[in-house]
Protein backbone atom coordinates (compact mmCIF):
# COMPACT_ATOMS: atom_id res chain seq x y z
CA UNK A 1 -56.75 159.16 59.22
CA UNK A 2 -56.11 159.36 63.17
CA UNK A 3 -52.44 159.15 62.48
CA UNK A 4 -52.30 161.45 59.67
CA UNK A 5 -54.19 164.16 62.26
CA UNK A 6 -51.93 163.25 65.39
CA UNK A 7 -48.96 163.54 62.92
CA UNK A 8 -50.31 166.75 61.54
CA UNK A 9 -50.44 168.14 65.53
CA UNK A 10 -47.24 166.98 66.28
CA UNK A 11 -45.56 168.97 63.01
CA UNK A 12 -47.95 171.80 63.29
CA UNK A 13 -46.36 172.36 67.35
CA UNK A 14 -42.72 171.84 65.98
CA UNK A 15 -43.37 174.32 63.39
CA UNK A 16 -45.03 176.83 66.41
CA UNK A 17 -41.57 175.51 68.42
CA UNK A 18 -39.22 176.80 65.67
CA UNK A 19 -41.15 179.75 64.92
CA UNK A 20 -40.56 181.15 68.21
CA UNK A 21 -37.24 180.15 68.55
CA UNK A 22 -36.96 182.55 65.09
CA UNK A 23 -38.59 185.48 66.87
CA UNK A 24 -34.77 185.95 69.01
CA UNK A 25 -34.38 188.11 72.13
CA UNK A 26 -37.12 189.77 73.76
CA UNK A 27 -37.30 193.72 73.06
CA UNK A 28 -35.10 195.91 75.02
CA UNK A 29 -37.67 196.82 77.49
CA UNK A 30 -39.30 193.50 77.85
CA UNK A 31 -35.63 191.81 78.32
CA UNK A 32 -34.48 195.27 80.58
CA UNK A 33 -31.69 195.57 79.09
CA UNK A 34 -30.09 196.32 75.33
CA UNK A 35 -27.76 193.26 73.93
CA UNK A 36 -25.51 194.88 72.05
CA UNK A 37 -22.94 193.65 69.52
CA UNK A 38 -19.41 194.51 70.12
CA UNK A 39 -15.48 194.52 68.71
CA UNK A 40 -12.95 195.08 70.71
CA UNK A 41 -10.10 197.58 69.59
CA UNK A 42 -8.54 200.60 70.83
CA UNK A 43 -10.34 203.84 70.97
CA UNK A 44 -13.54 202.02 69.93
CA UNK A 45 -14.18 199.93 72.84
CA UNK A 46 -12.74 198.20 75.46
CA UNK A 47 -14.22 196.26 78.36
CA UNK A 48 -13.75 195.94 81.96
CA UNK A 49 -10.01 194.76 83.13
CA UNK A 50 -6.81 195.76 84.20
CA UNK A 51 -8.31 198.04 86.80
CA UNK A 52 -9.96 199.74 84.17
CA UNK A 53 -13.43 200.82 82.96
CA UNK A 54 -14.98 200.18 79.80
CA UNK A 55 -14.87 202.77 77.57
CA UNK A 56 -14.30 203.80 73.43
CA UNK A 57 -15.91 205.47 71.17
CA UNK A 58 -18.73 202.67 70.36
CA UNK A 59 -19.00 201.85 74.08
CA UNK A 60 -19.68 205.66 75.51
CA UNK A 61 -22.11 206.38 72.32
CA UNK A 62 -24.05 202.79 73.16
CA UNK A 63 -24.39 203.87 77.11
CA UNK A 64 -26.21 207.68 76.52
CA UNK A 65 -28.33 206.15 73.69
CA UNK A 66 -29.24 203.13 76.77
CA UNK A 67 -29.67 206.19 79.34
CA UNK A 68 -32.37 207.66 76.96
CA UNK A 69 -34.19 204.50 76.95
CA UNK A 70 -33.83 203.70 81.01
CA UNK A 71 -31.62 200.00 80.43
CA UNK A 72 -28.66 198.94 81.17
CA UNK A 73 -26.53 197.00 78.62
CA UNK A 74 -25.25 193.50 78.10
CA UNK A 75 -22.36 193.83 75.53
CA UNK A 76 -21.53 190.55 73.32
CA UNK A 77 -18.41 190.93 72.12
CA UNK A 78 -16.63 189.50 69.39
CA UNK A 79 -13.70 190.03 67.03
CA UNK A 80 -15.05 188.72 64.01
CA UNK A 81 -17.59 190.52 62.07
CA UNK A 82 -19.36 188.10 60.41
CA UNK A 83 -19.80 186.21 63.87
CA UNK A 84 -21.66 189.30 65.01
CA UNK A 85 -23.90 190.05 62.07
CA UNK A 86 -24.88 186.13 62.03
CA UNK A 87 -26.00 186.57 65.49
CA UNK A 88 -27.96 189.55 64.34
CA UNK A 89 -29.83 187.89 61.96
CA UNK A 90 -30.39 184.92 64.25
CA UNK A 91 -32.25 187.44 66.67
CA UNK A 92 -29.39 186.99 69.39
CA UNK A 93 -28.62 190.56 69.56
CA UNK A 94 -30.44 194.01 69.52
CA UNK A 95 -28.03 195.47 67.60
CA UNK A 96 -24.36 196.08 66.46
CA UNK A 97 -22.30 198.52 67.25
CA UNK A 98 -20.98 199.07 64.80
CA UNK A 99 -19.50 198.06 61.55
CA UNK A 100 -19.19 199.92 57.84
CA UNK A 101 -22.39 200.50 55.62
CA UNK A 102 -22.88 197.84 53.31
CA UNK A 103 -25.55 198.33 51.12
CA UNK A 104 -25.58 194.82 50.10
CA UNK A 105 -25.78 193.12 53.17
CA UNK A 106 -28.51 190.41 53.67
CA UNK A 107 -31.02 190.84 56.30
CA UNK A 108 -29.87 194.12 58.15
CA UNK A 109 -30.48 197.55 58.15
CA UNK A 110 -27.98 200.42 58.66
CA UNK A 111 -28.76 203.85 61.23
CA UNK A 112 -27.22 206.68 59.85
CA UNK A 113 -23.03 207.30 59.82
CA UNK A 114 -21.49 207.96 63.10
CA UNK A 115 -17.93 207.95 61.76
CA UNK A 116 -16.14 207.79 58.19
CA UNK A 117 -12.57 206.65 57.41
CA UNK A 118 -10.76 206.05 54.23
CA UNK A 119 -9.90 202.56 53.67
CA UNK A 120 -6.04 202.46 53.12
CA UNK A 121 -3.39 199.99 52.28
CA UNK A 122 -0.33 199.77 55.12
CA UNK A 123 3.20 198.81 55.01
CA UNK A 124 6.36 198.92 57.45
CA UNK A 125 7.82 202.63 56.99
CA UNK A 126 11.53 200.76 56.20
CA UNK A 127 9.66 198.25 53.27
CA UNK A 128 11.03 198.91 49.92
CA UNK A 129 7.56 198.54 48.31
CA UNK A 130 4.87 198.54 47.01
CA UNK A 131 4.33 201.69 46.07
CA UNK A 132 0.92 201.47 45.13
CA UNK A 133 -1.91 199.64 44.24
CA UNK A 134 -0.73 198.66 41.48
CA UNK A 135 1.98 196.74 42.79
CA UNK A 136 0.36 193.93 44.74
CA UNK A 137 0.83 191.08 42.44
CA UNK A 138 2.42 188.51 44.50
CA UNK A 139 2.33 190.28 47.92
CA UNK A 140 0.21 188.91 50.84
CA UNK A 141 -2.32 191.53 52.37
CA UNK A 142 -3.88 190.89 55.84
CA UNK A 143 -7.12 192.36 56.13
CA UNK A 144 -10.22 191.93 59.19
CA UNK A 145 -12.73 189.52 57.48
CA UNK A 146 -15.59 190.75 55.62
CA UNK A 147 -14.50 194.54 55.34
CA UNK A 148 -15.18 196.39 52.34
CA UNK A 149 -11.09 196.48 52.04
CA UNK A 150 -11.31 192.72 52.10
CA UNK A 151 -14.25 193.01 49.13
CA UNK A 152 -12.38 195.00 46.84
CA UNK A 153 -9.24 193.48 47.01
CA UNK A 154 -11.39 190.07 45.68
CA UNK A 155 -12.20 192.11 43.01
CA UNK A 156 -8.84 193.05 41.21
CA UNK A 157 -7.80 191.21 37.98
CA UNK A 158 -6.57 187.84 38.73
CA UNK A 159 -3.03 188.66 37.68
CA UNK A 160 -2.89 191.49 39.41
CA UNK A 161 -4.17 190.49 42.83
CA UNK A 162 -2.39 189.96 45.76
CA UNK A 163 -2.77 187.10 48.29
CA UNK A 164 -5.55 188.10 51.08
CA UNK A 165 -5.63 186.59 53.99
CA UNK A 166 -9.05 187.83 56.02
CA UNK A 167 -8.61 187.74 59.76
CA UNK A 168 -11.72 187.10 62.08
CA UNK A 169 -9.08 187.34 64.95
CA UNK A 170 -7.70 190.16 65.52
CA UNK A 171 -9.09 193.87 65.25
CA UNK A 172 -7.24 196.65 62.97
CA UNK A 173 -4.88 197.89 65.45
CA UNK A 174 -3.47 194.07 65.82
CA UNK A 175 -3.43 193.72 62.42
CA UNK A 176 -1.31 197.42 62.01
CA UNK A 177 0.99 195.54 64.57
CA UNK A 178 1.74 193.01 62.87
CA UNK A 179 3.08 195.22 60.38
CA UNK A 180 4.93 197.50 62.81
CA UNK A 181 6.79 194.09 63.56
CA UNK A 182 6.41 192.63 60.40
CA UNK A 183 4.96 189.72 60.91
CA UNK A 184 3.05 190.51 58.20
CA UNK A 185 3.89 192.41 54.75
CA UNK A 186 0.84 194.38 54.18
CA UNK A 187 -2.55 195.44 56.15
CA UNK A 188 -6.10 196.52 54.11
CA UNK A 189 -7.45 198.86 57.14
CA UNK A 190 -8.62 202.50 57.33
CA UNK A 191 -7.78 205.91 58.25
CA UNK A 192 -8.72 206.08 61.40
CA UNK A 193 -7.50 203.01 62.61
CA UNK A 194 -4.08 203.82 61.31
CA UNK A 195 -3.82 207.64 62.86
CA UNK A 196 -4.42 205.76 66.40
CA UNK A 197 -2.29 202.72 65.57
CA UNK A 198 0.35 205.08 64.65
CA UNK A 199 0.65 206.19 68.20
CA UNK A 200 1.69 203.10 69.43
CA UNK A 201 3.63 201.91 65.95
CA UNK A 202 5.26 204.94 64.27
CA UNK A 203 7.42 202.63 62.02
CA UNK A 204 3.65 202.23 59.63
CA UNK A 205 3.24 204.48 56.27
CA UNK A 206 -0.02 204.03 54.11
CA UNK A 207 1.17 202.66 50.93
CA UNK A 208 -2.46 204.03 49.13
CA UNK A 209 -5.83 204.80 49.20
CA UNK A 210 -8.22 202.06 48.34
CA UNK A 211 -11.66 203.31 46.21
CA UNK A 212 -14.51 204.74 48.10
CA UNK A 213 -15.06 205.67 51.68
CA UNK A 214 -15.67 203.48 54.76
CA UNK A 215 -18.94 204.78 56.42
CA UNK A 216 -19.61 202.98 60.16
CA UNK A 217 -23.27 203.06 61.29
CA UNK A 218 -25.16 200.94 63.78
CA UNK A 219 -26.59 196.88 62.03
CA UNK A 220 -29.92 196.10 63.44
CA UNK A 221 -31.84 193.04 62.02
CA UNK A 222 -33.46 194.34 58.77
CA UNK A 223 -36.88 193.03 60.51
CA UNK A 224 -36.51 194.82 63.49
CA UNK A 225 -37.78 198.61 61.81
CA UNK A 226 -38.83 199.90 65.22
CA UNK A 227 -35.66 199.72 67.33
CA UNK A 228 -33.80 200.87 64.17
CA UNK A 229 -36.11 204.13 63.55
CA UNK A 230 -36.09 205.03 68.06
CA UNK A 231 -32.10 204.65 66.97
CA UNK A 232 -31.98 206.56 64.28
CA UNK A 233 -34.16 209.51 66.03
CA UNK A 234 -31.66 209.32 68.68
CA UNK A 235 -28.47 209.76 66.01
CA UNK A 236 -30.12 212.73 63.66
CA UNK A 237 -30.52 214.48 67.48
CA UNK A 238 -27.07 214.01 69.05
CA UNK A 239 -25.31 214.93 65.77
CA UNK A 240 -27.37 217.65 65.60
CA UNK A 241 -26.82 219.09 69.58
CA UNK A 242 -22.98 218.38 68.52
CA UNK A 243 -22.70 215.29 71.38
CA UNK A 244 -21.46 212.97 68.81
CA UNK A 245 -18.67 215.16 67.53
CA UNK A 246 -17.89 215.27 71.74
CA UNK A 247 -17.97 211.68 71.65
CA UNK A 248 -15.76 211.49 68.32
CA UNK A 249 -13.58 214.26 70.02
CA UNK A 250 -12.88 212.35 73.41
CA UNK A 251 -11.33 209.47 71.52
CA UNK A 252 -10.04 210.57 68.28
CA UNK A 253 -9.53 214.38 68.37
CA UNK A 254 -5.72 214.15 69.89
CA UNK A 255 -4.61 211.14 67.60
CA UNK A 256 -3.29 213.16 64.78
CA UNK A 257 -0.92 215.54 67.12
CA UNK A 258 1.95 214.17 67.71
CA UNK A 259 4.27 213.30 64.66
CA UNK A 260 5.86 209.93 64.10
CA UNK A 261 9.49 211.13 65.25
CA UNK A 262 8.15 212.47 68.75
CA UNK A 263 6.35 209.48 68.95
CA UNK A 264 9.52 206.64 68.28
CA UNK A 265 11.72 209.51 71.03
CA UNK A 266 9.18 209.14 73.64
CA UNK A 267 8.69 204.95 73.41
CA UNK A 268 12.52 204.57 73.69
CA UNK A 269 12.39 206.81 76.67
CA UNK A 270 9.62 204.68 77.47
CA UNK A 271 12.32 202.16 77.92
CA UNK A 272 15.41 203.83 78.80
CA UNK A 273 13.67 206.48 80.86
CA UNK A 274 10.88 205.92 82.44
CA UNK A 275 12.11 202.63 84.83
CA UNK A 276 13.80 205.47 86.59
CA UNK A 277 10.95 207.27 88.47
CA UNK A 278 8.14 204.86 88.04
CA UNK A 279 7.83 204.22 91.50
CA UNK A 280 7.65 208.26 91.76
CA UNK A 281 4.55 208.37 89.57
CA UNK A 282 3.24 205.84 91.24
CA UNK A 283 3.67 207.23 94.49
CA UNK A 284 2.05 209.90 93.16
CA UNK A 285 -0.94 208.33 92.06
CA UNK A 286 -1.34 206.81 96.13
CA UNK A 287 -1.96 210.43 97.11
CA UNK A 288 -3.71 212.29 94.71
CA UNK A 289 -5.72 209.37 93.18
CA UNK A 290 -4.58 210.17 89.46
CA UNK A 291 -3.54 207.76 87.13
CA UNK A 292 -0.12 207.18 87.64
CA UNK A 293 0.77 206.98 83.75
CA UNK A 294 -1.23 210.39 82.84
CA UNK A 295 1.23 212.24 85.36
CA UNK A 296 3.59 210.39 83.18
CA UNK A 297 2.77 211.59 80.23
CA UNK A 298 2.75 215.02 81.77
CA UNK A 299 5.86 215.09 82.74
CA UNK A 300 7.23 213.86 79.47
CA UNK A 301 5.39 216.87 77.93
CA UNK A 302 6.94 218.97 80.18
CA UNK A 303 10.62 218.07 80.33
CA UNK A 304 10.71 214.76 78.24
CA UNK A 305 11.50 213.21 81.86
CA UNK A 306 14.62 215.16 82.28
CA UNK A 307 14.72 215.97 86.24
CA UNK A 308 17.10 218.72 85.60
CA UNK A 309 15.00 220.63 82.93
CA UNK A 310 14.92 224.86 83.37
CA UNK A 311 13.46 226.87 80.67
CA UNK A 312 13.82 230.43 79.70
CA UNK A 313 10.95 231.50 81.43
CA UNK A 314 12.24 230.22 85.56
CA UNK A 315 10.46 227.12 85.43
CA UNK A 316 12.35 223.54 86.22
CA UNK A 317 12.60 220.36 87.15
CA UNK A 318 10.56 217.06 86.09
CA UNK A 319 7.13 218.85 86.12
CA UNK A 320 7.99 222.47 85.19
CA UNK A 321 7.56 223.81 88.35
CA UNK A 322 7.26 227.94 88.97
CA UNK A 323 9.32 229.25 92.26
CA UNK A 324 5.61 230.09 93.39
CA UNK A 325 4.12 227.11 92.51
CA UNK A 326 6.89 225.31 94.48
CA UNK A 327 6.54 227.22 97.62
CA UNK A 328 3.27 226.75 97.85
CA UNK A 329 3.85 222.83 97.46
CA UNK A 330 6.93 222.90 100.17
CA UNK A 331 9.81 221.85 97.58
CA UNK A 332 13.02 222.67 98.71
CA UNK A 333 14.48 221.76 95.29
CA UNK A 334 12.73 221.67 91.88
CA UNK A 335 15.70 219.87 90.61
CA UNK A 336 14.76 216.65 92.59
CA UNK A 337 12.38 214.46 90.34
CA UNK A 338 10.71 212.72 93.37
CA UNK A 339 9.77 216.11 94.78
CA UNK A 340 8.89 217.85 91.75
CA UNK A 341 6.05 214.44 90.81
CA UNK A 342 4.93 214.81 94.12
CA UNK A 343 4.17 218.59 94.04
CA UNK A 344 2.99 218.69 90.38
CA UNK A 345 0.98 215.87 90.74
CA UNK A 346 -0.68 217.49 93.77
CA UNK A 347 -0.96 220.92 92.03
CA UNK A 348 -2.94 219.01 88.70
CA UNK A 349 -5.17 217.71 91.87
CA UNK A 350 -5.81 220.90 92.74
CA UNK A 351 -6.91 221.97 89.65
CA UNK A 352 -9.12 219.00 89.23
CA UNK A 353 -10.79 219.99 92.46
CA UNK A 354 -11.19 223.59 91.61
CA UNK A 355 -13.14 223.12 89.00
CA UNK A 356 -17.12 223.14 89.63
CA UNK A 357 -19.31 219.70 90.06
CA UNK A 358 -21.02 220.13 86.39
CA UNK A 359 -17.59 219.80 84.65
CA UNK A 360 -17.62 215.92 84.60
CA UNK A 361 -14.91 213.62 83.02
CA UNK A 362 -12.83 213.38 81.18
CA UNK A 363 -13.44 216.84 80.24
CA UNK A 364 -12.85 217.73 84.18
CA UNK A 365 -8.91 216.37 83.56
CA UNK A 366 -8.70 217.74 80.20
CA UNK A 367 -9.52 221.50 81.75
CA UNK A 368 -7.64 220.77 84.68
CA UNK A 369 -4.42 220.33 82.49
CA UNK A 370 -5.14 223.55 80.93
CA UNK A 371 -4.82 225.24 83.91
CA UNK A 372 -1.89 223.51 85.28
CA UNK A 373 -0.75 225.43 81.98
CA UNK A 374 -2.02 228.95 81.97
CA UNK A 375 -3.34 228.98 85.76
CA UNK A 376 -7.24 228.87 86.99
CA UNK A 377 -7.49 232.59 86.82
CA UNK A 378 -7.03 232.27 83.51
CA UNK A 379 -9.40 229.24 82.47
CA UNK A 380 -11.95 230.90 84.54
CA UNK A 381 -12.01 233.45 82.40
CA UNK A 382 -11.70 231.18 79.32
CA UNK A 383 -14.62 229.47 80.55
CA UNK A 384 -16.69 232.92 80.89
CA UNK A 385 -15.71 233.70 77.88
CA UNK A 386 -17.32 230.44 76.49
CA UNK A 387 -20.60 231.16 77.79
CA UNK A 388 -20.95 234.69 75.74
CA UNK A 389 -19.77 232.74 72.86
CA UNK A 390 -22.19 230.30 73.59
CA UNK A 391 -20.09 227.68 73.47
CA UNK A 392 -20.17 224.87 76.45
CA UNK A 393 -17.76 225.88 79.36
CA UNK A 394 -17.30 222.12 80.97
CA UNK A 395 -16.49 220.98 77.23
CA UNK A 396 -12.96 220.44 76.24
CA UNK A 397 -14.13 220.03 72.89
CA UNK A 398 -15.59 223.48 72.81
CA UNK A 399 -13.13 224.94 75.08
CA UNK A 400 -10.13 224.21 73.10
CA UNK A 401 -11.94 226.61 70.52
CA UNK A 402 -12.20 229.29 73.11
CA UNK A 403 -8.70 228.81 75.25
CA UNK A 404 -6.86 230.18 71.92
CA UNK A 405 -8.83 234.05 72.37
CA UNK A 406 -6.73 234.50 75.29
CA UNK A 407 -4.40 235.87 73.34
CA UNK A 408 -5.95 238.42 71.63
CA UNK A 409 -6.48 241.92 73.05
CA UNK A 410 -10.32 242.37 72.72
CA UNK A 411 -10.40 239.29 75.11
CA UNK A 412 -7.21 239.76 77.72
CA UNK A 413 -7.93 243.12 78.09
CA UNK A 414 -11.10 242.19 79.91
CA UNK A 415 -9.39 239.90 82.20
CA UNK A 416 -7.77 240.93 85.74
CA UNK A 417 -5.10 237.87 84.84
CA UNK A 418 -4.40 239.60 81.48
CA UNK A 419 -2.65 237.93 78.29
CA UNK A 420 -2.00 234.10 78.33
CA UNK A 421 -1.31 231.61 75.50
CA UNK A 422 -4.03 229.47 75.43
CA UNK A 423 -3.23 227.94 71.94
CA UNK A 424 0.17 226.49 73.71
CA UNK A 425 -2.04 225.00 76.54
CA UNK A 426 -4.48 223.12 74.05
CA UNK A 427 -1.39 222.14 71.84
CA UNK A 428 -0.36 220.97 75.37
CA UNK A 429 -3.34 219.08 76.93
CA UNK A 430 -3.63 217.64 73.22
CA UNK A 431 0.17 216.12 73.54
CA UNK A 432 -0.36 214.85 77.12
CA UNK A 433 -3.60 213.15 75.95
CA UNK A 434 -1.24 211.40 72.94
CA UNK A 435 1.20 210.13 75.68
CA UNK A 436 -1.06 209.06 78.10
CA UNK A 437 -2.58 207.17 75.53
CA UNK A 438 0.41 205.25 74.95
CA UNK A 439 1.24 204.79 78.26
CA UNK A 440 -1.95 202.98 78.42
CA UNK A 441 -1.22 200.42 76.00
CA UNK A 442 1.75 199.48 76.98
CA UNK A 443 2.26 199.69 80.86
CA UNK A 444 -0.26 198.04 83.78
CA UNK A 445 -2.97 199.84 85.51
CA UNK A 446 -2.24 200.42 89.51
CA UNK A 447 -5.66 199.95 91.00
CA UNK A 448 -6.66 203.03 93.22
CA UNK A 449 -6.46 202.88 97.19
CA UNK A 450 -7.53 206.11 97.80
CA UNK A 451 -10.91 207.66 97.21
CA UNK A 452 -10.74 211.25 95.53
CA UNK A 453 -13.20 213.91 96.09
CA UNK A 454 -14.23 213.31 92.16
CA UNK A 455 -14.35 209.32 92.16
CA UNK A 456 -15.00 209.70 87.73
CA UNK A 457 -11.45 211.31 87.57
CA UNK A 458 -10.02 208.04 88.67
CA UNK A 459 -12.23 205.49 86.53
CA UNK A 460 -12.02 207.83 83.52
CA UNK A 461 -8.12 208.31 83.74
CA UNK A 462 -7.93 204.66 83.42
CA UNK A 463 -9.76 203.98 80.18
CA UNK A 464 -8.30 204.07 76.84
């Protein structure tokens, strides 16, 4: 019997061994720190590199909800899905951020929506089909693994389904550009996805809408009902005090402006173009501390690079330059492009510094460009405007609601500036937001060497 007890110890501390393995990570504020699940994609986040910060959508909502709780976090990142929710439900990670609602999912448990999307079916622009989703028999459709898109296309008739090939890879903006270059026939991906992808690839077109809607929420283990519930708390408030649709705004709320035409124009200028006064722009940047490709982008708003560019109004050159404005900024000639970066980079630095300590970025740039537009006498009084509105004067997101009264008599009457178009200057910021965020895909960082007076206008200009 002595065996069958020692045996019965030995089991009995195995069992104990495995049981805490089971029990995973250590809460957030006994670890000090949240472990956080993570993809990598445009817009939604991206890590540290290339002189950059982190930043995305996922990323900046995953740091406030950390600043409520006092931690820092530790991001895991991966690109497949179903990596991340099996280390989930081995207790390796807090939570994910964040992947779409499916009800059916073993062993985790869903916060409320953050975002929605429409789950669509992608081809090149120039393909001569399908036409719909009807048509798939025999076509190959690439789609990120364990999506809903991937789901339903399992579920079509046998004869009528197409070939799927699920990616654990690559994240949706890959897969759309694979497409774009077509190295692949068809992509299963969603609205959103597409409306950013389509900034960098106009040659895409949805083919159709797949059934139902694509709702993305935070995955936390379905044992872990505490952490899940402070979460949840913590997205009913923020939706409610409108900082997620700030969030939302920051990263998605441009991606629709520009149309697909504009878009091809300005990434063969890109090419053809641009070469020209890179070294300019970057020159630029060494002074004022801006990111080299937002004055870029800028410029291309303002003149589509053209050096020699006048409008009816007076003002020329590369950066749309005013006499007065020019004067100020000692150019003897708006028509020379290295003169007219210099000055209108210097005069967008100006505006950046004008603007009070509480307006913090990237909101800070975002007003900043408005005024390079309309002038700070006039977003000053946008911005006082905004407060008897009641609507958030450092906000772009609320501002661009506000910029558009300037316009209107019962509002430019009031001001000593008088009338402006403020519509045309949040049409404009919107644009130069578009560019930039092209400009960020495709050309390198230049790390900073000078120290502005607002250190968060450099680090945020350099996210995407």
């Amino acid at each position: 019997m002595r065996w069958f007890v020692r045996l019965s110890c030995v089991c009995s501390a195995i069992l104990l061994a495995l049981s805490g393995c089971s029990r995973g990570i250590d809460s957030p504020e006994k670890l000090g720190e949240l472990v956080v699940g993570v993809r990598e994609a445009p817009a939604l986040f991206q890590p540290d590199g290339d002189g950059a910060d982190a930043g995305g959508f996922n990323h900046d909502l995953t740091e406030i909800y950390a600043a409520t709780l006092g931690l820092k976090v530790r991001y895991v990142t991966d690109r497949d899905p179903l990596r991340l929710v099996q280390q989930l439900r081995e207790g390796k990670l807090h939570f994910i951020a964040s992947l779409p609602i499916d009800p059916a999912a073993k062993g985790v448990r869903f916060s409320l929506p953050i975002r929605t999307a429409q789950p669509v079916l992608v081809r090149h622009a120039d393909a001569l089909g399908p036409g719909s989703l009807t048509e798939l028999a025999g076509r190959t459709v690439e789609t990120v693994a364990g999506t809903p898109q991937a789901a339903y296309l399992k579920s079509i008739n046998a004869d009528k389904r197409p070939l799927i090939v699920e990616r654990g890879d690559i994240d949706d903006i890959a897969l759309l550009e694979r497409v774009a270059d077509r190295r692949s026939e068809l992509a299963a991906s969603d609205t959103l996805s597409f409306q950013v992808a389509a900034n960098f690839y106009p040659d895409i077109a949805i083919v159709d809408e797949l059934p139902g809607e694509l709702r993305f929420a935070w995955a936390f283990s379905a044992n872990d009902s505490a952490l899940s519930e402070r979460a949840g708390e913590f997205l009913a408030h923020i939706g409610k005090d409108g900082t997620l649709a700030r969030i939302a705004d920051r990263y998605f709320g441009h991606v629709k402006r520009i149309d697909s035409a504009d878009i091809a124009t300005f990434l063969e200028r890109r090419v053809s173009v641009l070469g020209k006064f890179r070294r300019d722009f970057v020159a630029a940047q060494e002074v004022t501390g801006i990111d080299w490709r937002l004055l870029a982008a800028l410029a291309y708003q303002e003149s589509q690079w053209d050096p020699l560019a006048t409008s009816p109004t007076g003002v020329r050159g590369m950066m749309m330059l005013t006499e007065d404005t020019a004067d100020s900024m000692n150019v003897t000639n708006r028509l020379d492009a290295a003169q007219s970066i210099r000055a209108g980079s210097a005069y967008l630095s100006s505006m950046i510094e004008a603007l009070p300590p509480s307006v913090i970025e990237p909101d800070r740039t975002w007003l900043a460009l408005a005024a390079y537009n309309i002038g700070m006498g006039h977003l000053k009084g946008a911005r006082q405007f905004a407060v008897s509105l009641k609507q958030d004067p450092n906000s772009w997101y609320e501002m661009k609601k506000v910029l558009p009264l300037l316009s209107r008599p019962q509002y430019y009457r009031r001001l000593k500036s008088g009338r402006a178009r403020g519509g045309e200057a949040v049409i404009m910021v919107e644009n130069v937001r578009g560019y930039y965020d092209v400009l960020a895909r495709f050309e390198t960082a230049l790390k900073f060497t000078l120290t502005p007076t607002f250190p968060n206008t450099a680090k945020v200009l350099k996210r995407k």
